[in-house]
Each structure stands twice: as C-alpha cells, then as structure tokens.
C-alpha atoms as a PDB file:
ATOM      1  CA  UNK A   1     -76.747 -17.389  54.177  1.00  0.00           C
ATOM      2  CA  UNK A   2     -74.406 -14.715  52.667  1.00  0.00           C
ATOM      3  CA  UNK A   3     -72.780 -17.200  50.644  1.00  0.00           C
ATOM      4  CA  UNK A   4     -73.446 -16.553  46.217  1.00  0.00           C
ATOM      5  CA  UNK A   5     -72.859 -18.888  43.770  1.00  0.00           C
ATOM      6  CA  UNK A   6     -70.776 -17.386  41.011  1.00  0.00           C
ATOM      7  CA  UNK A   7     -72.155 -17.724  37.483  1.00  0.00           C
ATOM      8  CA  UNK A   8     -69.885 -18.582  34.681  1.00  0.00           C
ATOM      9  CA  UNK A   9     -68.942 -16.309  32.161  1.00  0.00           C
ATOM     10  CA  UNK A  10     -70.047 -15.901  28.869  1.00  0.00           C
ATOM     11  CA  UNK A  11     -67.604 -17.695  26.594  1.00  0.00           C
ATOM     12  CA  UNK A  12     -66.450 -14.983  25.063  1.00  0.00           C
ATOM     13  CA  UNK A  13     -65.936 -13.151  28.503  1.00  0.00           C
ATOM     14  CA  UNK A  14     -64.196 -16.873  29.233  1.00  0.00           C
ATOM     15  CA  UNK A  15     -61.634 -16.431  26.217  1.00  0.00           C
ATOM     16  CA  UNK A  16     -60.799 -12.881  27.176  1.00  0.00           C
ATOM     17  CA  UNK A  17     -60.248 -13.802  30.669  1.00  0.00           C
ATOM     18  CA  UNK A  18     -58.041 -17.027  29.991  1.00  0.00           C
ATOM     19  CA  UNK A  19     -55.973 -14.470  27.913  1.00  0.00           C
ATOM     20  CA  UNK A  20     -55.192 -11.981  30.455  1.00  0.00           C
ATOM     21  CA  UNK A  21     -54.694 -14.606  33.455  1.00  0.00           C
ATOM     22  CA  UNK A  22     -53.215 -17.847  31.648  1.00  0.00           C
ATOM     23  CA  UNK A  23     -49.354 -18.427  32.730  1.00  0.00           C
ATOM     24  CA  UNK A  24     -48.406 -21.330  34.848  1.00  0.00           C
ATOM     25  CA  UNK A  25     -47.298 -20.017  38.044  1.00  0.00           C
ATOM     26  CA  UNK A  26     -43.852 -20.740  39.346  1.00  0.00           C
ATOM     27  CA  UNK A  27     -43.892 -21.204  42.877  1.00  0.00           C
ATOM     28  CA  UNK A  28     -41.476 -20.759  46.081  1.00  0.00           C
ATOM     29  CA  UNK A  29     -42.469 -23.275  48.815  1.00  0.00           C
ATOM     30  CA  UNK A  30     -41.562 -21.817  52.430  1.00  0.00           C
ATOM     31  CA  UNK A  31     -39.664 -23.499  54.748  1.00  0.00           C
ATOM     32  CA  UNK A  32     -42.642 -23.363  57.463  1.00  0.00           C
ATOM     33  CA  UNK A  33     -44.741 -25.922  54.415  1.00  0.00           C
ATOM     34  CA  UNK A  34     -42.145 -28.216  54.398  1.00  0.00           C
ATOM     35  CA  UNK A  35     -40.205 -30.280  51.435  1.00  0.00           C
ATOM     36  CA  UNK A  36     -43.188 -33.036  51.160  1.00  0.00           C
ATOM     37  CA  UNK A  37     -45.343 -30.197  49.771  1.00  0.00           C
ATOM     38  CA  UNK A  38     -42.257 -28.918  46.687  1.00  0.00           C
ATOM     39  CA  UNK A  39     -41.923 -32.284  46.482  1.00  0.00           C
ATOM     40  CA  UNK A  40     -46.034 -32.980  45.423  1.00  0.00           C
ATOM     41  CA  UNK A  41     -45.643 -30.109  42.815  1.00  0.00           C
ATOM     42  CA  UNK A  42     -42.521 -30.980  41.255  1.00  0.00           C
ATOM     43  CA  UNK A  43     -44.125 -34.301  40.763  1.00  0.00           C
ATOM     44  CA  UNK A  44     -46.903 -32.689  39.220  1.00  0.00           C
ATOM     45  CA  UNK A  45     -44.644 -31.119  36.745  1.00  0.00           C
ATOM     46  CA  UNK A  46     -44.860 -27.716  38.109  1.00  0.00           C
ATOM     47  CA  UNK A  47     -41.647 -25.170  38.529  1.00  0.00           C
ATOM     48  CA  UNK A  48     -40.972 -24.886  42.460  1.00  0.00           C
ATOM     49  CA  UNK A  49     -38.242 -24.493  44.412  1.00  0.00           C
ATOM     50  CA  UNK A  50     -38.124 -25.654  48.058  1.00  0.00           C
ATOM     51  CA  UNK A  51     -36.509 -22.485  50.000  1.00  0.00           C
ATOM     52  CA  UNK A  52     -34.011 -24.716  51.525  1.00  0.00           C
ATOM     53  CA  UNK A  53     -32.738 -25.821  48.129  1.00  0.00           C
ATOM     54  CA  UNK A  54     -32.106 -22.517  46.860  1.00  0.00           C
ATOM     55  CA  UNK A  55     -30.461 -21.072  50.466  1.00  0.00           C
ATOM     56  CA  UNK A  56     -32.614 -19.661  51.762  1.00  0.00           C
ATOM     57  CA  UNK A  57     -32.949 -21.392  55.041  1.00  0.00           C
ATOM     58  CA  UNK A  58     -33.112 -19.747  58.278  1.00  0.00           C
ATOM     59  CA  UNK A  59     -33.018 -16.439  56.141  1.00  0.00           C
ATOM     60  CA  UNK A  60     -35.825 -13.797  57.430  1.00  0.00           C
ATOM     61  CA  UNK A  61     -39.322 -13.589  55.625  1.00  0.00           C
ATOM     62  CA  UNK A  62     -37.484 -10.296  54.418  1.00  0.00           C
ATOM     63  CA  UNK A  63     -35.203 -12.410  52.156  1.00  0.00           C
ATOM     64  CA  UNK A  64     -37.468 -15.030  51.206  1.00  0.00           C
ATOM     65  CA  UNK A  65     -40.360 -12.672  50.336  1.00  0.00           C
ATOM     66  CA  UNK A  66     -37.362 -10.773  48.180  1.00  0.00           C
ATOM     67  CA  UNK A  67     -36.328 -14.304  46.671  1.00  0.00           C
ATOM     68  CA  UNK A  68     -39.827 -14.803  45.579  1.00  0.00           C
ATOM     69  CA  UNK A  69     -40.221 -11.057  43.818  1.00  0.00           C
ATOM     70  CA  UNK A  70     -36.767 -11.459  41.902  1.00  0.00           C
ATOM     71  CA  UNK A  71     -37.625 -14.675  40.348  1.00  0.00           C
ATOM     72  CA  UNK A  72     -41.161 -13.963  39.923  1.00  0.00           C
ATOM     73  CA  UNK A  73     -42.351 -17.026  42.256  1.00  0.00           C
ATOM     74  CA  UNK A  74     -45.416 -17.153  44.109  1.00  0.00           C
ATOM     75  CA  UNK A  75     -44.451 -17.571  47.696  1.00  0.00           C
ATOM     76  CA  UNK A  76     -46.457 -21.048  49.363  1.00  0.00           C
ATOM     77  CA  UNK A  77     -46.448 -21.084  53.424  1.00  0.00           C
ATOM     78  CA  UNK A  78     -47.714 -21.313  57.242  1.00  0.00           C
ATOM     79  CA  UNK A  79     -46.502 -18.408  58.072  1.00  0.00           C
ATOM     80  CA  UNK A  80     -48.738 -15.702  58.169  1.00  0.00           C
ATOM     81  CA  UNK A  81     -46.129 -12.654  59.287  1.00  0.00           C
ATOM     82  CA  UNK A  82     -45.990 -12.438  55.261  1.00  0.00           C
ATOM     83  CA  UNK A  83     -49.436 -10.702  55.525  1.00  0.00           C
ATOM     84  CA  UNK A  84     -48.385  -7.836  56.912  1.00  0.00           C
ATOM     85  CA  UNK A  85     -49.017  -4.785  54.594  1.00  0.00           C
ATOM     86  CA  UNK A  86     -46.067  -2.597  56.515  1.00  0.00           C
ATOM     87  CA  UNK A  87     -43.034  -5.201  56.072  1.00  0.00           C
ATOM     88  CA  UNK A  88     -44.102  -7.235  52.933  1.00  0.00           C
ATOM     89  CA  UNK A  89     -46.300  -4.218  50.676  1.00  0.00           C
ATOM     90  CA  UNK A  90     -47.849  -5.311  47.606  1.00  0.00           C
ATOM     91  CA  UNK A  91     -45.938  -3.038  45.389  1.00  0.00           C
ATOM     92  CA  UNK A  92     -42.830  -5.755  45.880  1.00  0.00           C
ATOM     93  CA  UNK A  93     -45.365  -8.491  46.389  1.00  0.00           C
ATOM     94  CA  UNK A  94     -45.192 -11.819  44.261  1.00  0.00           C
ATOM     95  CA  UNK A  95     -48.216 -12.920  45.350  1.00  0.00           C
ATOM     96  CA  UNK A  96     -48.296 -14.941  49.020  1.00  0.00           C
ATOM     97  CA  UNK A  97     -50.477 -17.656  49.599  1.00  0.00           C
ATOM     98  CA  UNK A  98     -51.218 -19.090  53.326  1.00  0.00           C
ATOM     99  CA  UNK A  99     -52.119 -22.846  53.381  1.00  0.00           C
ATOM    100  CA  UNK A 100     -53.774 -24.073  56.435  1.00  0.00           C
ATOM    101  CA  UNK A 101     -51.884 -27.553  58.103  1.00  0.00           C
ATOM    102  CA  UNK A 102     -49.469 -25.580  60.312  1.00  0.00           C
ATOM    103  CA  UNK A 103     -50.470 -27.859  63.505  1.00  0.00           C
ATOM    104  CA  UNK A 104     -49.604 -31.306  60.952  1.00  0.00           C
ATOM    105  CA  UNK A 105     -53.450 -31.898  59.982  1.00  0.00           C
ATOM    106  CA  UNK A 106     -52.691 -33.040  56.215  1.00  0.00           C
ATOM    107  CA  UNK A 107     -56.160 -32.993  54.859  1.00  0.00           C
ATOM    108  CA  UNK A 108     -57.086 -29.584  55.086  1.00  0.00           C
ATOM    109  CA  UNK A 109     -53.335 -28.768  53.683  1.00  0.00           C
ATOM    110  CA  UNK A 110     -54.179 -31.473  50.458  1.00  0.00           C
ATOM    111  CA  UNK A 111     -57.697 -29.706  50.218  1.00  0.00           C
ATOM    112  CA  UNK A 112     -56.109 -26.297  49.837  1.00  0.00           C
ATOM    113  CA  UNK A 113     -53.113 -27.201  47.644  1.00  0.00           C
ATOM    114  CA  UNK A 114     -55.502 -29.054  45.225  1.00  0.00           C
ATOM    115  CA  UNK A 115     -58.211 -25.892  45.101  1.00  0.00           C
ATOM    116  CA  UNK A 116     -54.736 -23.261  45.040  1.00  0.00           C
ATOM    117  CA  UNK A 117     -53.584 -25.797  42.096  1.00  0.00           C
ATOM    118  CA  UNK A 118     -56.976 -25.349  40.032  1.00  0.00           C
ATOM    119  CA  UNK A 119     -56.685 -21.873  39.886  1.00  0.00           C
ATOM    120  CA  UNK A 120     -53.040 -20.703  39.911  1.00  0.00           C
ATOM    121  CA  UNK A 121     -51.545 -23.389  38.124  1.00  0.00           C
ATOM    122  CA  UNK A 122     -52.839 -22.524  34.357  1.00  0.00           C
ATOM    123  CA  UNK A 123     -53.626 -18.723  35.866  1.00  0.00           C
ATOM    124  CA  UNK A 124     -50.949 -17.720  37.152  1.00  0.00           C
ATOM    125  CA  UNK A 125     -52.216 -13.498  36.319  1.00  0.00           C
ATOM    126  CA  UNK A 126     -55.724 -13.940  38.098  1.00  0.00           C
ATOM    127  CA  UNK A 127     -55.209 -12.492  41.620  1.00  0.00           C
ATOM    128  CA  UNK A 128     -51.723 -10.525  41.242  1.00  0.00           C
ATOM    129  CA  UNK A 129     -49.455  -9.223  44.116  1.00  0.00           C
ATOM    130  CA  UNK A 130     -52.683 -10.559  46.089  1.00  0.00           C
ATOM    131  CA  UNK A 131     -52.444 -12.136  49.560  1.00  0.00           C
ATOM    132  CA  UNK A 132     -54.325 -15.283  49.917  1.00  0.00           C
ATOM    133  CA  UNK A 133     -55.080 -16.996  53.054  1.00  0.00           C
ATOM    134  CA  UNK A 134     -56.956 -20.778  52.816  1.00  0.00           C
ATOM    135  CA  UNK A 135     -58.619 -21.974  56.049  1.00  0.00           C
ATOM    136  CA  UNK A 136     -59.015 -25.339  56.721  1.00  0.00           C
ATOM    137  CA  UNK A 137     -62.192 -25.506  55.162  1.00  0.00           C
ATOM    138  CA  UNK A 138     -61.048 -24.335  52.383  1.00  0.00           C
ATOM    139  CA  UNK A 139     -62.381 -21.047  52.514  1.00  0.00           C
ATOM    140  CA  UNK A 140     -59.983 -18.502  50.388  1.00  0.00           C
ATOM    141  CA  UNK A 141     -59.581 -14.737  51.980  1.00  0.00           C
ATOM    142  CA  UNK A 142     -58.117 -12.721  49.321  1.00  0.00           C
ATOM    143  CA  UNK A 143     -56.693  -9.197  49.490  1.00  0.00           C
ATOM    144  CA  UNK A 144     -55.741  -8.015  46.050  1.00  0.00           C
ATOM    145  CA  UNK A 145     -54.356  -4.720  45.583  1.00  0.00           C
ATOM    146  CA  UNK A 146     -55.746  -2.700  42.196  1.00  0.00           C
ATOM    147  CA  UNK A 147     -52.876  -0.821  41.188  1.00  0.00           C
ATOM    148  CA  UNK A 148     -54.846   1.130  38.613  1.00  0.00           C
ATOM    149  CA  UNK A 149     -57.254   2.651  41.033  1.00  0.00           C
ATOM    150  CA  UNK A 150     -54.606   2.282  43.757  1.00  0.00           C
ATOM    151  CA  UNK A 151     -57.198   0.264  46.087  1.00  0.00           C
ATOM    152  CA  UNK A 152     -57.032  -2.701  48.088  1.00  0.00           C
ATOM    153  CA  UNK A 153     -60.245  -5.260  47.541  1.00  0.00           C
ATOM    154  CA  UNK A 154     -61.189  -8.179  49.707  1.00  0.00           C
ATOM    155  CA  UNK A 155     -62.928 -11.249  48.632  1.00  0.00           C
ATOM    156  CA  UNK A 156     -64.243 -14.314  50.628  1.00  0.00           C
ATOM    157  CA  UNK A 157     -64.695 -17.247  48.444  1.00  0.00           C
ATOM    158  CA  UNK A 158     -65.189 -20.981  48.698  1.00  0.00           C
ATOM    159  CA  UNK A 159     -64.804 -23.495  46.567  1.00  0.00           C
ATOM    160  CA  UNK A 160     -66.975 -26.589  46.652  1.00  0.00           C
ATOM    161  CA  UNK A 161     -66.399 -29.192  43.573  1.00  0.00           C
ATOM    162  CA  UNK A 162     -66.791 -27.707  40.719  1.00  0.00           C
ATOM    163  CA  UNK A 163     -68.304 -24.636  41.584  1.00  0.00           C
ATOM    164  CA  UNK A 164     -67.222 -20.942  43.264  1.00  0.00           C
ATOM    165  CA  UNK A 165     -68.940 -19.353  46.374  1.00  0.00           C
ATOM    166  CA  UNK A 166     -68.420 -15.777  47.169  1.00  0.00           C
ATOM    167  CA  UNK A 167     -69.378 -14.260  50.870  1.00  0.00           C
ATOM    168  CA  UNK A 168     -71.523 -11.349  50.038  1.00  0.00           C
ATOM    169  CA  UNK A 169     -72.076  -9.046  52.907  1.00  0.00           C
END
C-alpha cells in the first residue's frame, strides 16, 4: 500500500518548525456546518464566529470567503464550491477547510474536527491559503499553494492516533 508513515523531526527541526507555524487559528464556521459545530469550539476556548452571528447569512460564498480573508479567519464548511481555484484563488485565500457530515452523519464530522483541531489550533501557519478537504475517514486532501515558487502542491494524508500517513504515489 502507497500509504508512508511520516517520521518525526529532529528536535531541533521540531523547534524551528513550531516557530514558523505556531498561532492559534481563528476560525469562521459556515453556515452549511451549522451553529452546534461554533458552538464546540467556542467551548473549547477557541476564537470563532458562526457566519450567522456576524451577518453573513444567506450572503454568497463570495462574501463569506471575503469575510474570512479580512479578518484573517480560517473558513470551516460543507460546501465544497469554496474549492474552486477560478472564484475563490489562493492569493485572497484564508485558508478553507471541508469537513465531511454534510448528509447529518456526526461521527465522521467529530473525527475530522478533532484531527483539524490537533493541527490548526496551536499551528495556525502550517498549510497557508491551502484548501483542505477531510473525508469521512478522515483522510485530509490538501492543496497548498507555494507562493515563493508560485506552485500549487497536493498532499494526501491520514491521520491515525498519534501518528501521520502520507499517500505516496
């Protein structure tokens, strides 16, 4: 099977990479995820705003995608017409995330938040402007663009306890 598991970095590679990524990410939670979700990470302690709470309902993805750059937010939903490259480009992108749950299954949506949570909620800089979808096995698809070489990379990588898979073709 394709499927690598990732060795850890050395811990000084560790310390340089927890400087560069670590920020607590602020997060805008879409309409299509629902309250019950903004309402987990408030709980939690983390900065979220539901998009109904800040007006933003019944607004197009246009606006709420725009929302999410101005304030610096990392936009939380179902709805994947936010991966589209064309409307939504990564120059203006504050970093999308697609959780699965969109038909109501809740523990492939709890499996996702809590894997999203372990990595973007005390790194905040790892994957930025990227576009993240999370399947309901909680299998991340991540398209990060490399403004500095002006590239887009993919990565395929799951997440089992407390170690990282990555699909190597």
């Amino acid at each position: 099977m394709p499927w690598r598991l990732l060795t850890e970095p050395s811990k000084e590679r560790a310390r340089v990479l927890n400087q560069i990524t670590a920020r607590r990410s602020k997060f805008l939670v879409d309409e299509s995820l629902g309250i019950g979700v903004a309402a987990i990470l408030k709980y939690l302690g983390y900065n979220v705003k539901f998009a109904l709470d800040v007006g933003l309902g019944h607004k197009s993805d246009q606006d709420v995608f725009a929302y999410a750059w101005r304030e610096k937010r990392l936009l939380l939903t179902h709805d994947k017409d936010f991966l589209n490259d064309r409307k939504f480009p990564f120059n203006r992108n504050p970093g999308v995330i697609v959780m699965p749950g969109e038909e109501g299954e809740t523990e492939p949506l709890f499996a996702a938040v809590r894997s999203m949570l372990n990595i973007f909620g005390t790194h905040g800089r790892i994957f930025p402007n990227a576009k993240v979808v999370i399947d309901s096995d909680n299998v991340w698809y991540i398209k990060n663009y490399i403004k500095d070489e002006g590239r887009v990379e993919n990565a395929k990588l799951r997440f089992v306890k407390d170690r990282v898979y990555r699909w190597e073709d």
